[in-house]
C-alpha atoms as a PDB file:
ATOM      1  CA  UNK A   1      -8.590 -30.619 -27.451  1.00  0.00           C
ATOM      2  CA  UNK A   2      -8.681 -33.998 -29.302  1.00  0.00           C
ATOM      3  CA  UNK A   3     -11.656 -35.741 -26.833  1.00  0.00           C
ATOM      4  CA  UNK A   4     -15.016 -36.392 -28.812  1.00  0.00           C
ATOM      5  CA  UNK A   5     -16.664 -36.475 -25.997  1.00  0.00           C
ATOM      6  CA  UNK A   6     -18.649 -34.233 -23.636  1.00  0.00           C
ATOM      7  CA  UNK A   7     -16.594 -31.173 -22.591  1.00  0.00           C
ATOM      8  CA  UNK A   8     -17.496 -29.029 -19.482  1.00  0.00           C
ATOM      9  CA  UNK A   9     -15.269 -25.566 -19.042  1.00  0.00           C
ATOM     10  CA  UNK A  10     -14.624 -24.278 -15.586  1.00  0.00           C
ATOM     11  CA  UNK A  11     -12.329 -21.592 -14.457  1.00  0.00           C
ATOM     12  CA  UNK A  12     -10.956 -19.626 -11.251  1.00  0.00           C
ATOM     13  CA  UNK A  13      -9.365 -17.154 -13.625  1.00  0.00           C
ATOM     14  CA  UNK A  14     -11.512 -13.735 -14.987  1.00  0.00           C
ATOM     15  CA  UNK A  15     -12.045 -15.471 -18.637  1.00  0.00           C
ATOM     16  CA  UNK A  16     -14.849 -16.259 -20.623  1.00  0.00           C
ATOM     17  CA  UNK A  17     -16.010 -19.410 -21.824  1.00  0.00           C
ATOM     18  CA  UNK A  18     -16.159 -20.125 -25.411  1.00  0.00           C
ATOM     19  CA  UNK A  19     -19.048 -22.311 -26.292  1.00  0.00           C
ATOM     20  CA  UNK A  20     -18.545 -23.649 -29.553  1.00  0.00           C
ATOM     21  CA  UNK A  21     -15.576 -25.744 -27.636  1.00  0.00           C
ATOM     22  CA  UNK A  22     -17.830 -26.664 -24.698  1.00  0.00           C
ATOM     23  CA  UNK A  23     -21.411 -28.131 -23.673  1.00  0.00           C
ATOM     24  CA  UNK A  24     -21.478 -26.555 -20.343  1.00  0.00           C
ATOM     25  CA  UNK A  25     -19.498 -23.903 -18.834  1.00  0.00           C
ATOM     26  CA  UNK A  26     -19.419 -22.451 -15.025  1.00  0.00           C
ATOM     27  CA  UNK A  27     -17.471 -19.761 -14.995  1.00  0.00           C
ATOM     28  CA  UNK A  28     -18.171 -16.151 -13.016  1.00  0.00           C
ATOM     29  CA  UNK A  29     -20.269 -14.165 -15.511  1.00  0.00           C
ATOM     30  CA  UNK A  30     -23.995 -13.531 -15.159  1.00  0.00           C
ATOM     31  CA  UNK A  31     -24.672 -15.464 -18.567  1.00  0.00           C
ATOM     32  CA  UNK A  32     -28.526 -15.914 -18.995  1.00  0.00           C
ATOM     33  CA  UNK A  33     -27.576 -19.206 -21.454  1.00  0.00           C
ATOM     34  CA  UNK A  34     -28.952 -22.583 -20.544  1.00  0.00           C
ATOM     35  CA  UNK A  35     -25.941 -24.098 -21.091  1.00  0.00           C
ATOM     36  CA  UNK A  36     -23.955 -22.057 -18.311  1.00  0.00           C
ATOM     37  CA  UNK A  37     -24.280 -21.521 -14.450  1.00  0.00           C
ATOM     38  CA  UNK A  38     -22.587 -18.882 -12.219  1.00  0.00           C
ATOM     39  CA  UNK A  39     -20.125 -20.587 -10.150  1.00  0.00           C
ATOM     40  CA  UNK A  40     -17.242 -17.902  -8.417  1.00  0.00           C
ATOM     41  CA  UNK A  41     -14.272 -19.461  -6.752  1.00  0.00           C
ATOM     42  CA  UNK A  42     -14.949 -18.399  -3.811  1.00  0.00           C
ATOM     43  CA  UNK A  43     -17.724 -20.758  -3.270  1.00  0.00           C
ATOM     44  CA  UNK A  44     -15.429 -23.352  -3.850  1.00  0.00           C
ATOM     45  CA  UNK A  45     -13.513 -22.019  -0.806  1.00  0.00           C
ATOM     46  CA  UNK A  46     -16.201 -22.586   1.631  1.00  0.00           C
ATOM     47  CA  UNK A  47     -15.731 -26.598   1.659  1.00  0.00           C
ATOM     48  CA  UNK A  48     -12.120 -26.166   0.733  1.00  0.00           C
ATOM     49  CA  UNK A  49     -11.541 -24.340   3.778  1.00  0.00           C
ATOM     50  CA  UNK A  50     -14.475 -25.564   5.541  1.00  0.00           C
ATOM     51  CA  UNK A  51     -15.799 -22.159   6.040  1.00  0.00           C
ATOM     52  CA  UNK A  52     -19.695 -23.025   5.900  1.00  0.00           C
ATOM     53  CA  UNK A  53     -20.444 -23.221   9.644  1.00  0.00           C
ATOM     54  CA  UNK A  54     -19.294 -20.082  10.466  1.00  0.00           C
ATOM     55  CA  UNK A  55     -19.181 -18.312   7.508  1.00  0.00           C
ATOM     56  CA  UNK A  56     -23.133 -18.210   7.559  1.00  0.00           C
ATOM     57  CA  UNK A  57     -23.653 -17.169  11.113  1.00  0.00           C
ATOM     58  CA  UNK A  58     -23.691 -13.591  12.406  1.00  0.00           C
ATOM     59  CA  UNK A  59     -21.426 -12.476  15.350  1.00  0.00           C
ATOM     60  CA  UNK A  60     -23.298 -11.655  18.075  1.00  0.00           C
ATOM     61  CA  UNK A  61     -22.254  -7.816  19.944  1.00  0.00           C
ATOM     62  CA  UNK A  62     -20.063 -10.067  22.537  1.00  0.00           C
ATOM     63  CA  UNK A  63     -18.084 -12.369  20.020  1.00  0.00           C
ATOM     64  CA  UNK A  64     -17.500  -9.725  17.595  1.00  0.00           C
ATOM     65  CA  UNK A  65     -16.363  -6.994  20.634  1.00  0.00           C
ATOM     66  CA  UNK A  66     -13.610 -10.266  21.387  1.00  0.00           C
ATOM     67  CA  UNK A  67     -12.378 -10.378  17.905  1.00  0.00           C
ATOM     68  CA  UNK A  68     -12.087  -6.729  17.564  1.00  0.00           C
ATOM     69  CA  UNK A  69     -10.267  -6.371  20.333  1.00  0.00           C
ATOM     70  CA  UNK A  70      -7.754  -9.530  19.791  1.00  0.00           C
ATOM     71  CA  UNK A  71      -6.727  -7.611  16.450  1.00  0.00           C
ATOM     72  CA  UNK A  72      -3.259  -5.959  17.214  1.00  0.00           C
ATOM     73  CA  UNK A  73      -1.862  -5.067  13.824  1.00  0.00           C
ATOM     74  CA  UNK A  74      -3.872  -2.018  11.630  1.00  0.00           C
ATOM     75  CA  UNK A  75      -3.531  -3.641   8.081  1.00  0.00           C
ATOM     76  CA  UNK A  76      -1.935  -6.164   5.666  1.00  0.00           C
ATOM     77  CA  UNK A  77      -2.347  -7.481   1.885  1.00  0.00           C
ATOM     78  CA  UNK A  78      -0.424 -11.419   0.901  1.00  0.00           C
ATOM     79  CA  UNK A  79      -0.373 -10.912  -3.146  1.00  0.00           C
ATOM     80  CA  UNK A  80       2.083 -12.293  -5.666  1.00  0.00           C
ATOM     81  CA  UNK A  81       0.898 -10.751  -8.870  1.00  0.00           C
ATOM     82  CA  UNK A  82       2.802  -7.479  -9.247  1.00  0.00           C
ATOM     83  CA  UNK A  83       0.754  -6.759 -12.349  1.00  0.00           C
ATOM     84  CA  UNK A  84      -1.919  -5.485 -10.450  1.00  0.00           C
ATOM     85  CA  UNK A  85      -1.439  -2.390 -10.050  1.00  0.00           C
ATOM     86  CA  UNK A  86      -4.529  -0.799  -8.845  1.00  0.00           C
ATOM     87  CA  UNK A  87      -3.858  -3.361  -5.651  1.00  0.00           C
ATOM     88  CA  UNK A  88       0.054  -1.954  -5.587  1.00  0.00           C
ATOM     89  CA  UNK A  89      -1.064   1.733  -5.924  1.00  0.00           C
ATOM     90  CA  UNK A  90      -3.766   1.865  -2.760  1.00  0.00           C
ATOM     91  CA  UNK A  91      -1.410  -0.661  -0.684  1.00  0.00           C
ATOM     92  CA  UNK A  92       1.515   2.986  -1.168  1.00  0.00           C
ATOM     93  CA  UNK A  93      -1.201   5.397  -0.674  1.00  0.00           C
ATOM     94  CA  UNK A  94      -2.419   3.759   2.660  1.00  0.00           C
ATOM     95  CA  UNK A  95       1.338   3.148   3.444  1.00  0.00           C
ATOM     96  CA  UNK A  96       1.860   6.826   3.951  1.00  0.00           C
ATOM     97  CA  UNK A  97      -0.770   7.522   6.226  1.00  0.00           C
ATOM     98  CA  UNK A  98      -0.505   4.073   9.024  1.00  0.00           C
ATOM     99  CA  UNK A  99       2.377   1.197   8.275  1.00  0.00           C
ATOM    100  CA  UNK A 100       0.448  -1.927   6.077  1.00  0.00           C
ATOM    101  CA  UNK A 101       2.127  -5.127   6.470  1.00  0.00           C
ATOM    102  CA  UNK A 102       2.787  -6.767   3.366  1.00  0.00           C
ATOM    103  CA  UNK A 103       3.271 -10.825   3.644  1.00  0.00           C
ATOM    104  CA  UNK A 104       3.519 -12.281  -0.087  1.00  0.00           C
ATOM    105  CA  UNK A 105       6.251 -12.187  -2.843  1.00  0.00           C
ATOM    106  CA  UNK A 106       5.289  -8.387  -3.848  1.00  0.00           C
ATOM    107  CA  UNK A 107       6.405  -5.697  -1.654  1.00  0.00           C
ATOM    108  CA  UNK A 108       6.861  -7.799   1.371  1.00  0.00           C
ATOM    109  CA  UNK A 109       7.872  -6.137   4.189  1.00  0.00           C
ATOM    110  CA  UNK A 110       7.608  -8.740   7.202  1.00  0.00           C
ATOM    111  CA  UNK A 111      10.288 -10.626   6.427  1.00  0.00           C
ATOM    112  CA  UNK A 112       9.806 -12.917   3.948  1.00  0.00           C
ATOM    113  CA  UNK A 113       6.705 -14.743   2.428  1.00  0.00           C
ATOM    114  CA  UNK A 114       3.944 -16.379   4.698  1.00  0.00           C
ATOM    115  CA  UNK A 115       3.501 -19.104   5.071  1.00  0.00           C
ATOM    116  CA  UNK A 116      -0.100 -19.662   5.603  1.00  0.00           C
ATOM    117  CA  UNK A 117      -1.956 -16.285   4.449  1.00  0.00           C
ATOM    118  CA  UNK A 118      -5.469 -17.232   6.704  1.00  0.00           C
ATOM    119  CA  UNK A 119      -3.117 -17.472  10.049  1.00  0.00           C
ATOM    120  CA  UNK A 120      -0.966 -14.375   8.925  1.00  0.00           C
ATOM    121  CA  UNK A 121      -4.425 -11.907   8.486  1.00  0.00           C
ATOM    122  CA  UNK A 122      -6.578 -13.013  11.839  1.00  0.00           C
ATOM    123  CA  UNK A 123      -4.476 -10.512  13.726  1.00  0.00           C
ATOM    124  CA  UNK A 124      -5.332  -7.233  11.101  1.00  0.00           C
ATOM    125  CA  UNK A 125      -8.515  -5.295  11.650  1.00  0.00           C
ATOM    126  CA  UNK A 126      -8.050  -4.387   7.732  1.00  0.00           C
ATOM    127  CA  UNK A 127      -7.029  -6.601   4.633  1.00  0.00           C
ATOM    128  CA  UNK A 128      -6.968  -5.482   1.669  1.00  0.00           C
ATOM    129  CA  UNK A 129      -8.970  -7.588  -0.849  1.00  0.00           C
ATOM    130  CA  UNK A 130      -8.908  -6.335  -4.412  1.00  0.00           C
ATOM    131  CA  UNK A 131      -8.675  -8.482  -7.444  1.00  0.00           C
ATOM    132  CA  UNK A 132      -6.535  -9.465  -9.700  1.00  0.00           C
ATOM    133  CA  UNK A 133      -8.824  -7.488 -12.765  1.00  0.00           C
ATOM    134  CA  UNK A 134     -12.341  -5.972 -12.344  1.00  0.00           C
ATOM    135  CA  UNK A 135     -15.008  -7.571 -14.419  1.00  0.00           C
ATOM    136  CA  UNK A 136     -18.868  -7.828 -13.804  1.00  0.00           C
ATOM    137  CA  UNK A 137     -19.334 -10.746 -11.729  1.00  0.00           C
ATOM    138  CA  UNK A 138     -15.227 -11.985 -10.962  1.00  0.00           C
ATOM    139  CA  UNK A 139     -15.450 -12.547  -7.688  1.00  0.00           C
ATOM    140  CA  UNK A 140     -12.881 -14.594  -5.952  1.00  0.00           C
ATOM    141  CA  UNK A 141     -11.927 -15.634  -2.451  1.00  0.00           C
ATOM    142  CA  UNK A 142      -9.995 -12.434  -1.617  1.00  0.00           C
ATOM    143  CA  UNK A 143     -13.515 -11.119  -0.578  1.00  0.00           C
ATOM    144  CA  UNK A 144     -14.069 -13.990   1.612  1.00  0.00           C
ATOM    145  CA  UNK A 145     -10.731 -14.918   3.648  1.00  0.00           C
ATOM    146  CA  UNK A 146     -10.624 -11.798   5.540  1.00  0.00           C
ATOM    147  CA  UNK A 147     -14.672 -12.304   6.289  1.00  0.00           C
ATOM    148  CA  UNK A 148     -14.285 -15.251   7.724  1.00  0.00           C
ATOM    149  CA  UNK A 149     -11.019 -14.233   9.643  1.00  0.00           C
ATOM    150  CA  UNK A 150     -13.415 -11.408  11.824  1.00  0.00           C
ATOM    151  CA  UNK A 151     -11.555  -8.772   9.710  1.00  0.00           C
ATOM    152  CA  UNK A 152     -12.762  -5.683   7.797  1.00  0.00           C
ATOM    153  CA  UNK A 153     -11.925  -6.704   3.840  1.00  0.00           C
ATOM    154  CA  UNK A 154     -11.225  -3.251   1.461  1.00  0.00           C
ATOM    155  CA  UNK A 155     -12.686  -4.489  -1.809  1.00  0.00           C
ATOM    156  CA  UNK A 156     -11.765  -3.634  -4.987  1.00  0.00           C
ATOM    157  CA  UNK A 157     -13.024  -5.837  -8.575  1.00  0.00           C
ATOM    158  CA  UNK A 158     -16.957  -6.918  -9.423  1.00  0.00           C
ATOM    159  CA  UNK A 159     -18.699  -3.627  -9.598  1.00  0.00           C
ATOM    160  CA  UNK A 160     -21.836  -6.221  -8.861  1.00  0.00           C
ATOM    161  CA  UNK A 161     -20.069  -7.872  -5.578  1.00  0.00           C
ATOM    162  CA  UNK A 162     -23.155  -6.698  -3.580  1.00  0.00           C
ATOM    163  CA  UNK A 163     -24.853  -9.193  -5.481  1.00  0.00           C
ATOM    164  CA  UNK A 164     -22.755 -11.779  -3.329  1.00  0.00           C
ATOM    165  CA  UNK A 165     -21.756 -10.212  -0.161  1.00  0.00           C
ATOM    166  CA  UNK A 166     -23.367  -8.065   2.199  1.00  0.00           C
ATOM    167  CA  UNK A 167     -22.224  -4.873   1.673  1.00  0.00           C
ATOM    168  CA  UNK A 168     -22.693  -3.812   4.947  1.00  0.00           C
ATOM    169  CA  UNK A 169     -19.749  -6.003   6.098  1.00  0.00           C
ATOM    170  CA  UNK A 170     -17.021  -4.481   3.998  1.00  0.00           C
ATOM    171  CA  UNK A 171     -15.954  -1.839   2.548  1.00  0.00           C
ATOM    172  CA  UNK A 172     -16.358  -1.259  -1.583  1.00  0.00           C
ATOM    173  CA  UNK A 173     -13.616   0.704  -3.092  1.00  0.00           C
ATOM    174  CA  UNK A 174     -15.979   1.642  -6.288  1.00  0.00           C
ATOM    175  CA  UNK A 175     -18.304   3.639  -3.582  1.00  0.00           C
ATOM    176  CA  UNK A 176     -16.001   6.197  -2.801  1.00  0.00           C
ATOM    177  CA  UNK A 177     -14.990   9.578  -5.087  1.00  0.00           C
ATOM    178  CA  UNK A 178     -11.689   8.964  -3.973  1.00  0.00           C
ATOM    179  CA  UNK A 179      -9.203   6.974  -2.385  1.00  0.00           C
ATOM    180  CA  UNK A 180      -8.463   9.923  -0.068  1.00  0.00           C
ATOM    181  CA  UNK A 181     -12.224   9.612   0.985  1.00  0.00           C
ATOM    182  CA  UNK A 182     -11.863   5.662   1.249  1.00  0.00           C
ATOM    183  CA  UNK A 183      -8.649   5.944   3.592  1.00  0.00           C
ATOM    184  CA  UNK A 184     -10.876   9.000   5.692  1.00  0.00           C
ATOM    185  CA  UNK A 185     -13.389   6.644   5.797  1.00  0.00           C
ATOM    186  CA  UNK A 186     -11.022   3.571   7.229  1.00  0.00           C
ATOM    187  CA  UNK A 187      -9.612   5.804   9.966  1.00  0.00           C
ATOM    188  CA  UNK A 188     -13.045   6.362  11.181  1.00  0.00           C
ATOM    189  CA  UNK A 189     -13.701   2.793  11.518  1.00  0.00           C
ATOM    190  CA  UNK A 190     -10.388   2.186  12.839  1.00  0.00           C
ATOM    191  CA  UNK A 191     -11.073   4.945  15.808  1.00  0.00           C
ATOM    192  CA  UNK A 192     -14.924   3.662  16.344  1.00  0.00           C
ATOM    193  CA  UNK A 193     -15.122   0.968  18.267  1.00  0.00           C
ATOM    194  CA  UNK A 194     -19.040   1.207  17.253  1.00  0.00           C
ATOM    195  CA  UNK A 195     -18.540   1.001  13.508  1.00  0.00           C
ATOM    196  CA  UNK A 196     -16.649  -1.530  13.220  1.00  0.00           C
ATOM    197  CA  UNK A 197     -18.886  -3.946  15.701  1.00  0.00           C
ATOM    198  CA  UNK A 198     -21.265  -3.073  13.550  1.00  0.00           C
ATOM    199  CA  UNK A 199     -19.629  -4.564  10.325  1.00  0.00           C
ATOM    200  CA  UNK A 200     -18.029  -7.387  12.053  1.00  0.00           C
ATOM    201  CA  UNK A 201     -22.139  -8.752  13.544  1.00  0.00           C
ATOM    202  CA  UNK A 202     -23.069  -8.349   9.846  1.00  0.00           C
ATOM    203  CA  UNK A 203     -24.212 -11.384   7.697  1.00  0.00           C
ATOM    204  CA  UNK A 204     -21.712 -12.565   4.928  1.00  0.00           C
ATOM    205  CA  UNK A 205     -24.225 -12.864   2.053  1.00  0.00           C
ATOM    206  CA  UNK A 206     -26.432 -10.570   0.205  1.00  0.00           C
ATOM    207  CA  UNK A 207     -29.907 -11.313   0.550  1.00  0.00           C
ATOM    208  CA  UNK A 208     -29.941 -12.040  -3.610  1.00  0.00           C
ATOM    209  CA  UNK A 209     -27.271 -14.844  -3.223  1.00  0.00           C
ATOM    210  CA  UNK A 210     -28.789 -18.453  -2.922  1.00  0.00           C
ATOM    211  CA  UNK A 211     -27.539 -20.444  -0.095  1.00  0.00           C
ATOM    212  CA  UNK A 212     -24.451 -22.483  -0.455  1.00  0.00           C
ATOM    213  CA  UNK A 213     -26.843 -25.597  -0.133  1.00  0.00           C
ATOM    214  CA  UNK A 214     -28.591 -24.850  -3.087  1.00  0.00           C
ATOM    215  CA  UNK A 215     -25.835 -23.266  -5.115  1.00  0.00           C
ATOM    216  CA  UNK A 216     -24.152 -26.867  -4.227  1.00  0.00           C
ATOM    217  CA  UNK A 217     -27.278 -29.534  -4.905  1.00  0.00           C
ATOM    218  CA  UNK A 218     -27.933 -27.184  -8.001  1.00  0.00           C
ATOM    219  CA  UNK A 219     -24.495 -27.913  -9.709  1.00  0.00           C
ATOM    220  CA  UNK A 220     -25.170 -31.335  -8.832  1.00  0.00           C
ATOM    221  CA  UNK A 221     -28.239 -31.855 -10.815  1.00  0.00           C
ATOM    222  CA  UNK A 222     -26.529 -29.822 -13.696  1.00  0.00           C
ATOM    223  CA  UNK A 223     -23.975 -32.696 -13.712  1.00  0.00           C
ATOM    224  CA  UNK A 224     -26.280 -35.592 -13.887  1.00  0.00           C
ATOM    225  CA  UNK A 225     -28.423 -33.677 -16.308  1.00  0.00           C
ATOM    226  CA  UNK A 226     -25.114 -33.643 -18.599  1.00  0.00           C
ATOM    227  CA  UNK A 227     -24.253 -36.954 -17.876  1.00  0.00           C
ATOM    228  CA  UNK A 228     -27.821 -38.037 -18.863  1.00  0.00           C
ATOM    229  CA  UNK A 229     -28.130 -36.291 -21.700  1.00  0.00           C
ATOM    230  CA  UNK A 230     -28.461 -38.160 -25.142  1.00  0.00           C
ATOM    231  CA  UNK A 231     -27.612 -34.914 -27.349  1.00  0.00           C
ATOM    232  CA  UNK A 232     -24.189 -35.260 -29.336  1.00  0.00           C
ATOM    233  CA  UNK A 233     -21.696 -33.302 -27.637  1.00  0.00           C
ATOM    234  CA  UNK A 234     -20.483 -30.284 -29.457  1.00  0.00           C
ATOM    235  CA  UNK A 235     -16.927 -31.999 -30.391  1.00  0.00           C
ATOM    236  CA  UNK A 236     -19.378 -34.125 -32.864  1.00  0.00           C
ATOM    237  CA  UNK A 237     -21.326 -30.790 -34.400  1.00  0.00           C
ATOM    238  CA  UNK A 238     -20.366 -28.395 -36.915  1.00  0.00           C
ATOM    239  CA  UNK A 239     -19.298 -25.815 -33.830  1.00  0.00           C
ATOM    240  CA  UNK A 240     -15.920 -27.435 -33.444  1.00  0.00           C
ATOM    241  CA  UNK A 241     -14.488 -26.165 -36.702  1.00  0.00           C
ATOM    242  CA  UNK A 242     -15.514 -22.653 -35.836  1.00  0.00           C
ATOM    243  CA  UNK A 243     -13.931 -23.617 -32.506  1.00  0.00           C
ATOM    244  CA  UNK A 244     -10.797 -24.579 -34.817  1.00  0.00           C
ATOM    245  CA  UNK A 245     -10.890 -21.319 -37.006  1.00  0.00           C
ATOM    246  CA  UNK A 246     -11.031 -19.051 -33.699  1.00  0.00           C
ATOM    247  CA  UNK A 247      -8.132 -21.083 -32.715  1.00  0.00           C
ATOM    248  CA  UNK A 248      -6.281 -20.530 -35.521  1.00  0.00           C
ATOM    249  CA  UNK A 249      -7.164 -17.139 -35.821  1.00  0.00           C
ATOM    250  CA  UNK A 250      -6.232 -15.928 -32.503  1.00  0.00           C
ATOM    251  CA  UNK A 251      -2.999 -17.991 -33.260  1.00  0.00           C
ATOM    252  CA  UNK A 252      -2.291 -15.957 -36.510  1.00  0.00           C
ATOM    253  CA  UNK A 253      -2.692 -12.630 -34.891  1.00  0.00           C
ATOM    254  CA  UNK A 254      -0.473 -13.700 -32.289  1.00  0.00           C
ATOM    255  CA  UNK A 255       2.311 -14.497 -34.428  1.00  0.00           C
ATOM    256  CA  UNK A 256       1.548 -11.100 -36.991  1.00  0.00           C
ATOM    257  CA  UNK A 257       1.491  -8.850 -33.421  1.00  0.00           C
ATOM    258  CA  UNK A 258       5.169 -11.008 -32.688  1.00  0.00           C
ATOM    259  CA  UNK A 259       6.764  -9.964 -36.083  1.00  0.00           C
ATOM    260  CA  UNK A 260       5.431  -6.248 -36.207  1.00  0.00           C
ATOM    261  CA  UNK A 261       7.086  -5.873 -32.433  1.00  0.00           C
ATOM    262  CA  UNK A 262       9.568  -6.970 -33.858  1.00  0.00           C
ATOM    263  CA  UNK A 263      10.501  -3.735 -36.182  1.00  0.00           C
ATOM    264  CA  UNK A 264       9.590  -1.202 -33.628  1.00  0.00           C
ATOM    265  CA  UNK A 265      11.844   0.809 -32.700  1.00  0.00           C
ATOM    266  CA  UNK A 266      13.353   0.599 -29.657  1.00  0.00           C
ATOM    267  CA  UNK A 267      12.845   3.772 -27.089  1.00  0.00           C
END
């Protein structure tokens, strides 16, 4: 980056933020720095979507019996990254036990990709919502969609996502010994009316997580507190040529790790 001016770093992506490049960074990690503020994608989602109304009011016994009962199909997953494998692996273990509908580019089974992956869930009691990677604090919308869809989401990534969500309304992958327990557990839901009512009247949010107000008005003030602020941005300190000689470095090692792969033998 060439621009002398002010930078901010933001991502969607499980990466961290390297702050002798940037003045502020929001990114997902729980980073005690003044110069950095938690911000997961999936809050984004809630005004991209337009989620807020109802993703921050509880079902009551009547509406959530309704959207129970309106769910026809068991299960389903929508991913495209066939790198995650953890994601691939439960989707085949679950697939032996009750058909799971698959309705993105990786293992589809329903025909071809969906189009819209928030229409496609609404009719699954189930959707499996694991994560590209598991990190402390990567939390993305995959949590979220099937929430605010009346579904059950099976959670897999941030081993702190009760930090964000209630964790009465889903269920965590990391609690169980074993995915053989997790599916036991599932059926049971599936089979009791009562338990699953009882995670579909849940409230979204953990009681730690700020509103969506506040999390909102305080990126705001960050903003204008950047925009305000007299200091010479980083790009005009000393910190930009370590900035350029991590650059470089990870650029050297790239190109050493090519040419060594290059002399291996092939299996």
């Amino acid at each position: 980056m060439n621009y002398s001016c002010k930078r901010i770093f933001y991502t969607p992506e499980n990466e961290r933020p390297d702050f002798t490049a940037c003045d502020f960074a929001f990114s997902f990690d729980y980073n005690q720095r003044k110069n950095h503020f938690r911000l997961p994608l999936y809050a984004m989602y809630v005004d991209l979507l337009h989620m807020k109304t109802k993703i921050e009011s509880s079902l009551s016994r009547e509406e959530a019996l309704k959207a129970w009962n309106a769910k026809s199909k068991f299960c389903c997953m929508v991913v495209s990254n066939a790198n995650a494998t953890k994601r691939l692996d439960f989707f085949k273990a679950l697939s032996k036990i009750k058909p799971v509908d698959s309705g993105g580019g990786t293992l589809n089974n329903v025909g071809g990709k969906v189009p819209d992956k928030m229409d496609f869930i609404k009719d699954y009691k189930f959707v499996i919502a694991f994560e590209n990677s598991q990190y402390d604090g990567y939390t993305t919308e995959k949590i979220l969609e099937p929430i605010y869809k009346d579904c059950i989401p099976i959670y897999w990534g941030n081993k702190m996502v009760d930090k964000d969500f209630n964790p009465k309304r889903f269920i965590n992958y990391n609690n169980f010994a074993s995915e053989a327990e997790l599916i036991e557990s599932l059926l049971e839901i599936e089979q009791n009316e009562e338990l699953a009512l009882a995670m579909l009247m849940q409230p979204t949010y953990s009681l730690d997580r700020i509103t969506h107000e506040e999390e909102k008005q305080q990126v705001l003030q960050i903003l204008t507190g950047i925009i305000e602020n007299k200091e010479k941005p980083i790009a005009q300190q000393f910190w930009k040529y370590i900035h350029l000689w991590k650059r470089g470095y990870k650029k050297g090692r790239k190109k050493i790790n090519h040419v060594f792969n290059s002399f291996k033998t092939p299996n």
